[in-house]
C-alpha atoms as a PDB file:
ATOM      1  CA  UNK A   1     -26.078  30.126  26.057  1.00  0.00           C
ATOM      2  CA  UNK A   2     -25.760  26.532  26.427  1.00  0.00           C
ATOM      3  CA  UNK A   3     -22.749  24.991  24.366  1.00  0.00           C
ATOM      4  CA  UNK A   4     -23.461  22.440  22.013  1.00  0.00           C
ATOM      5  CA  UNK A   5     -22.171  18.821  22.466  1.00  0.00           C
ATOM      6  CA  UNK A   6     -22.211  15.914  21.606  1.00  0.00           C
ATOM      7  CA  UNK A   7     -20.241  12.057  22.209  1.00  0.00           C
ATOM      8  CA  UNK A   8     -18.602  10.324  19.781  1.00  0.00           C
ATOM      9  CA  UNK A   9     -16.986   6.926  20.399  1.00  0.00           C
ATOM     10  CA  UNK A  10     -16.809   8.307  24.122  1.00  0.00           C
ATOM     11  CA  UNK A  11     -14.777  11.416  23.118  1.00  0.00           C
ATOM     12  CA  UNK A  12     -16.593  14.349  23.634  1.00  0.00           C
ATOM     13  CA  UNK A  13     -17.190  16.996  20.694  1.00  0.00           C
ATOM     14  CA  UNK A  14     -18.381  20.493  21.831  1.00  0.00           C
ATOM     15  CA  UNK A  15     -19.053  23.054  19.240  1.00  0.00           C
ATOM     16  CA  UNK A  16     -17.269  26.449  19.795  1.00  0.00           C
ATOM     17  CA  UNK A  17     -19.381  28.678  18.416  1.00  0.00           C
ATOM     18  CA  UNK A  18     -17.189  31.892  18.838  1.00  0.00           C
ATOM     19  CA  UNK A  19     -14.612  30.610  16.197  1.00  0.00           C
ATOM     20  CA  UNK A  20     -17.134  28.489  14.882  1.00  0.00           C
ATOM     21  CA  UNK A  21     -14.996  25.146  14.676  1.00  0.00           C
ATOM     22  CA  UNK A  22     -16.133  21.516  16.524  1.00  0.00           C
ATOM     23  CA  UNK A  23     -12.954  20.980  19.477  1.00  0.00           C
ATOM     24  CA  UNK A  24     -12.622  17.839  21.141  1.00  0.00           C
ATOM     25  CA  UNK A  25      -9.099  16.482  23.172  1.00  0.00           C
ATOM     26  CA  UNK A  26      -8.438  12.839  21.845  1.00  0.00           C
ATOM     27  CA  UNK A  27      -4.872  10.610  23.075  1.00  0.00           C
ATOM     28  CA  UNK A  28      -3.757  13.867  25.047  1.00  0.00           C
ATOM     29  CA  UNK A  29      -4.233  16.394  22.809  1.00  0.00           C
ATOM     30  CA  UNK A  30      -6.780  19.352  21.711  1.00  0.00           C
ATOM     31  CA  UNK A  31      -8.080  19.025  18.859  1.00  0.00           C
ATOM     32  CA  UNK A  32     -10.378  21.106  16.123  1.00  0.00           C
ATOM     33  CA  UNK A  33     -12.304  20.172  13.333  1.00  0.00           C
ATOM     34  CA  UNK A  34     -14.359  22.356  10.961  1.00  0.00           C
ATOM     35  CA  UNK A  35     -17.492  20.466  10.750  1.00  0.00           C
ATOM     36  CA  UNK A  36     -18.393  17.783  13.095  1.00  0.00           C
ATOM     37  CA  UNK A  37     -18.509  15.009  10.498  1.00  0.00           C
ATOM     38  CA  UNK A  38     -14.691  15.856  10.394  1.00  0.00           C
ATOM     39  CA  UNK A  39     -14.533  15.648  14.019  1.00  0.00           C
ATOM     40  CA  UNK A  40     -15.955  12.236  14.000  1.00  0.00           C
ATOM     41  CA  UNK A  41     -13.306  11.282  10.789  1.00  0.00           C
ATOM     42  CA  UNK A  42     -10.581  12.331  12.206  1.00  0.00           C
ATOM     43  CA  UNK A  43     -11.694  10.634  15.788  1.00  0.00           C
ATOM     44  CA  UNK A  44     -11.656   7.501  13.678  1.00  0.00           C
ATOM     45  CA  UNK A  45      -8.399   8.183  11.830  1.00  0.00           C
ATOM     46  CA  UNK A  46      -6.557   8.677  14.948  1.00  0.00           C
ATOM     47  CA  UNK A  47      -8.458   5.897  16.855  1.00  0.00           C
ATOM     48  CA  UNK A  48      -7.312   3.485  13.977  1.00  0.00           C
ATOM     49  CA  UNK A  49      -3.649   4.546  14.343  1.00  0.00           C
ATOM     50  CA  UNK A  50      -3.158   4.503  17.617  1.00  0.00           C
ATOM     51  CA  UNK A  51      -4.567   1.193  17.901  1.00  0.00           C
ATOM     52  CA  UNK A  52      -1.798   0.338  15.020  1.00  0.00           C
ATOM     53  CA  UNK A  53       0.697   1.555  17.366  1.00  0.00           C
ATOM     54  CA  UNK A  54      -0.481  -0.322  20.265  1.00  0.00           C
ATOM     55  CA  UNK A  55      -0.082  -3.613  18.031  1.00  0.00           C
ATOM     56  CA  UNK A  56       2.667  -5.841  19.799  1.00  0.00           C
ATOM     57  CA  UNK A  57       5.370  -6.742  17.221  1.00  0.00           C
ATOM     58  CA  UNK A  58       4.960 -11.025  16.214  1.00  0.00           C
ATOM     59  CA  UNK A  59       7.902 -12.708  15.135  1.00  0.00           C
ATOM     60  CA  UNK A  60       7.021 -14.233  11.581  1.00  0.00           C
ATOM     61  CA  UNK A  61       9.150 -16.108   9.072  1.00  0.00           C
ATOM     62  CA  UNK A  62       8.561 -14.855   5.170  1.00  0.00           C
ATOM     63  CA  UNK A  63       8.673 -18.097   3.433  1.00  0.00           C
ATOM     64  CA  UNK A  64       9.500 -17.555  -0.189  1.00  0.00           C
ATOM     65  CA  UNK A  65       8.831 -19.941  -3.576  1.00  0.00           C
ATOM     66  CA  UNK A  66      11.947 -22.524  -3.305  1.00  0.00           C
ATOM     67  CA  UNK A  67      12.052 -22.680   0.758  1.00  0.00           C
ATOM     68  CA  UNK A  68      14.245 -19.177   0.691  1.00  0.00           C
ATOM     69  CA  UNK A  69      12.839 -17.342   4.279  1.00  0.00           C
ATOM     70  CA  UNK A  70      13.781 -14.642   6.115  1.00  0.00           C
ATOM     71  CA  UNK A  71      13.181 -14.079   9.898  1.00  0.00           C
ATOM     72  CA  UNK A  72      11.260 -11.156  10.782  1.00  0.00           C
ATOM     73  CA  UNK A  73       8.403  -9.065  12.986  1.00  0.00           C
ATOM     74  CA  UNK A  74       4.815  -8.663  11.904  1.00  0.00           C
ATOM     75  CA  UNK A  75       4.812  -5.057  13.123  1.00  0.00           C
ATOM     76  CA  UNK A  76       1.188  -3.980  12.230  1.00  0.00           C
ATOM     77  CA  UNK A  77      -2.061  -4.999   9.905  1.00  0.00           C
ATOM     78  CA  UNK A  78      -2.090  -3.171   6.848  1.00  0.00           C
ATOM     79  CA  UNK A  79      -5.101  -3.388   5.341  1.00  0.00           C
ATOM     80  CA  UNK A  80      -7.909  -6.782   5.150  1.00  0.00           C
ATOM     81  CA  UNK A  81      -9.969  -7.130   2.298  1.00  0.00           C
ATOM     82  CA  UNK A  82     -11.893  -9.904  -0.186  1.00  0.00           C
ATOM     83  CA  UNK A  83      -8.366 -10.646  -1.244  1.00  0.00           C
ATOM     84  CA  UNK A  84      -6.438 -11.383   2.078  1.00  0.00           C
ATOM     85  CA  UNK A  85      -5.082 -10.065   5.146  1.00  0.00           C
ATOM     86  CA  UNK A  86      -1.918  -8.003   4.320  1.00  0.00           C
ATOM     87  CA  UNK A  87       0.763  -7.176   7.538  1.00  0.00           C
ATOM     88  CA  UNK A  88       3.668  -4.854   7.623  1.00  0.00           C
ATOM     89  CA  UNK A  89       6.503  -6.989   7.865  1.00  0.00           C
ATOM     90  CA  UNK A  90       9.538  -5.669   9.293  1.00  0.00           C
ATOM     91  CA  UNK A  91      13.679  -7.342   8.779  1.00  0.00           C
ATOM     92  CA  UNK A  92      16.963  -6.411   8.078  1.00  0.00           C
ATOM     93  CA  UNK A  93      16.245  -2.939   8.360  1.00  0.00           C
ATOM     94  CA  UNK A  94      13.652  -3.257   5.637  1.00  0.00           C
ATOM     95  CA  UNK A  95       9.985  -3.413   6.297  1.00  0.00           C
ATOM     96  CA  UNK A  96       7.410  -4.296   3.394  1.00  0.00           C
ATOM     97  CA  UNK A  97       3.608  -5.737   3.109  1.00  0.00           C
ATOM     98  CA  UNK A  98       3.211  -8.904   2.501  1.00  0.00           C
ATOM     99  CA  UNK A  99       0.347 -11.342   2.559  1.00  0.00           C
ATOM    100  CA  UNK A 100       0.264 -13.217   5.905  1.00  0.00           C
ATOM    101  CA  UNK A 101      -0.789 -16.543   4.211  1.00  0.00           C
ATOM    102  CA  UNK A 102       3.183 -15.742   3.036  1.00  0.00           C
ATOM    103  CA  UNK A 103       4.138 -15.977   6.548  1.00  0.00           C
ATOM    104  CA  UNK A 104       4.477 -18.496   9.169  1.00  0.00           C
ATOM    105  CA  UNK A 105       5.263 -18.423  13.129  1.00  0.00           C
ATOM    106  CA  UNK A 106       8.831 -18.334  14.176  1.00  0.00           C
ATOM    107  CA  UNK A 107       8.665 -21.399  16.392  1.00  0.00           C
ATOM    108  CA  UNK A 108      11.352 -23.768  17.332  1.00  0.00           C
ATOM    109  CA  UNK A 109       9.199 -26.670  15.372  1.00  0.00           C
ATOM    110  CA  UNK A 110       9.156 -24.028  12.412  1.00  0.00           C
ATOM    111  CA  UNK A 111      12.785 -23.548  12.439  1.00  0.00           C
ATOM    112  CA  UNK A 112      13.508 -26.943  11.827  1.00  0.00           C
ATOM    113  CA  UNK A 113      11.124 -27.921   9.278  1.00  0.00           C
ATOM    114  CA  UNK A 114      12.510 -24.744   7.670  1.00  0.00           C
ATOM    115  CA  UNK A 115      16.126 -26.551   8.431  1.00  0.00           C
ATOM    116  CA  UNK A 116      15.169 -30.194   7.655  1.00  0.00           C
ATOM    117  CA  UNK A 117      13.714 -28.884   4.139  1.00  0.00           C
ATOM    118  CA  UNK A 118      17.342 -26.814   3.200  1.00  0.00           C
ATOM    119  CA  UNK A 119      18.414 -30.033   3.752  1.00  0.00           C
ATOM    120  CA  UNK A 120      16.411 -31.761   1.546  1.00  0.00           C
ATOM    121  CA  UNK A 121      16.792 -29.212  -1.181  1.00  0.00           C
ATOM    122  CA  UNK A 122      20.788 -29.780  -0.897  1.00  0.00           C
ATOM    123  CA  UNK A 123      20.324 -33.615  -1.717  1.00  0.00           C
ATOM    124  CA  UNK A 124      17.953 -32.868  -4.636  1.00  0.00           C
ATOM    125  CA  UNK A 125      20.910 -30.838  -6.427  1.00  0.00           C
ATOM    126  CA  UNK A 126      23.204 -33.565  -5.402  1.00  0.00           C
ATOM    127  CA  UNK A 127      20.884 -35.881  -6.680  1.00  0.00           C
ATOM    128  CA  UNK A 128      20.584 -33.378 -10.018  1.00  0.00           C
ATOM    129  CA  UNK A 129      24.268 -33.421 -10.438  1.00  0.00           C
ATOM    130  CA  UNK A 130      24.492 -36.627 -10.187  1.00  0.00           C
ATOM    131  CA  UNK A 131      21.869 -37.317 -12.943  1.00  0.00           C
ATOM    132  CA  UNK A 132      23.189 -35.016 -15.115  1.00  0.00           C
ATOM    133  CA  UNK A 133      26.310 -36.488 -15.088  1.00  0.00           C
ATOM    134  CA  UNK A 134      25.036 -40.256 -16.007  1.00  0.00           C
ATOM    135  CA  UNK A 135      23.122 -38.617 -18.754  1.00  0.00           C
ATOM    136  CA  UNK A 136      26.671 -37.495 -19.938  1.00  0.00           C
ATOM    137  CA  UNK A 137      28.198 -41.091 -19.779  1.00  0.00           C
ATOM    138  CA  UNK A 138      25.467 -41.943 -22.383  1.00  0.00           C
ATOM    139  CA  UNK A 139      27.046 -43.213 -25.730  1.00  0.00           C
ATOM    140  CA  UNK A 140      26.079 -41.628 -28.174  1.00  0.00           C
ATOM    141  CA  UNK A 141      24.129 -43.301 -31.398  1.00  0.00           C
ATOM    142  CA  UNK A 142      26.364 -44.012 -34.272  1.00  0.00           C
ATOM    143  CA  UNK A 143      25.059 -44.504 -38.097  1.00  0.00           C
ATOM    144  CA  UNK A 144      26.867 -46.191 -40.454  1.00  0.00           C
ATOM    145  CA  UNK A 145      25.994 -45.911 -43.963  1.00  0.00           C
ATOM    146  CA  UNK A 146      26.296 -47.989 -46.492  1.00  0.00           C
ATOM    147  CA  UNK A 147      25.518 -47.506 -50.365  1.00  0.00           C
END
């Protein structure tokens, strides 16, 4: 009796009919399914992480409300949808999705925009303080009244 096979996303998906199960060897390994839809979902599954591992690692800068950033890899996609492209974003031992619109390249030019604005935001508060305090000098309004 002729086996029963068929290709999938060029992996090959035989059916063993013996212990009636779908096998197929995908990134090295043997593998067994119980139906060969499941074959062909778990082909995918495993296709789609492995090409997640293969993603190379992007340095990225997190850019945060105020200017506050934090230097960083992109390590993988996480997920792309109607609302945006999210990435796994990976610093300081921490790693955490985030919107790559909330990200930038970490490029010399970057770095000292990112630098140039810290500076910027340091003379504003100078600037505040120094506002503030000529608001104090103010005199006040006196009232004198008379009956």
């Amino acid at each position: 009796m002729t086996p029963i096979k068929t290709i999938y996303k060029d992996t090959e998906i035989t059916y063993d009919e013996n212990r009636n199960v779908w096998t197929f060897t995908l990134l090295g390994s043997d593998r067994k399914a119980e139906s060969l839809a499941n074959a062909k979902v778990s082909i995918d599954k495993l296709a789609a992480q492995e090409k997640a591992k293969a993603f190379d690692p992007v340095p990225a800068i997190l850019v945060e409300y105020g200017g506050k950033h934090t230097f960083g890899k992109i390590t993988s996609i996480a997920e792309s949808g109607d609302d945006g492209t999210y990435v796994w974003f990976s610093a300081d031992g921490n790693r955490r999705k985030h919107r790559i619109s909330d990200l930038t390249a970490d490029l010399p030019a970057n770095r000292q925009l990112l630098a140039e604005a810290a500076a910027l935001g340091r003379e504003i508060d100078t600037l505040r303080k120094k506002r503030d305090h000529k608001l104090e000098e103010l005199s006040p309004v006196t009232i004198t009244v008379t009956e």
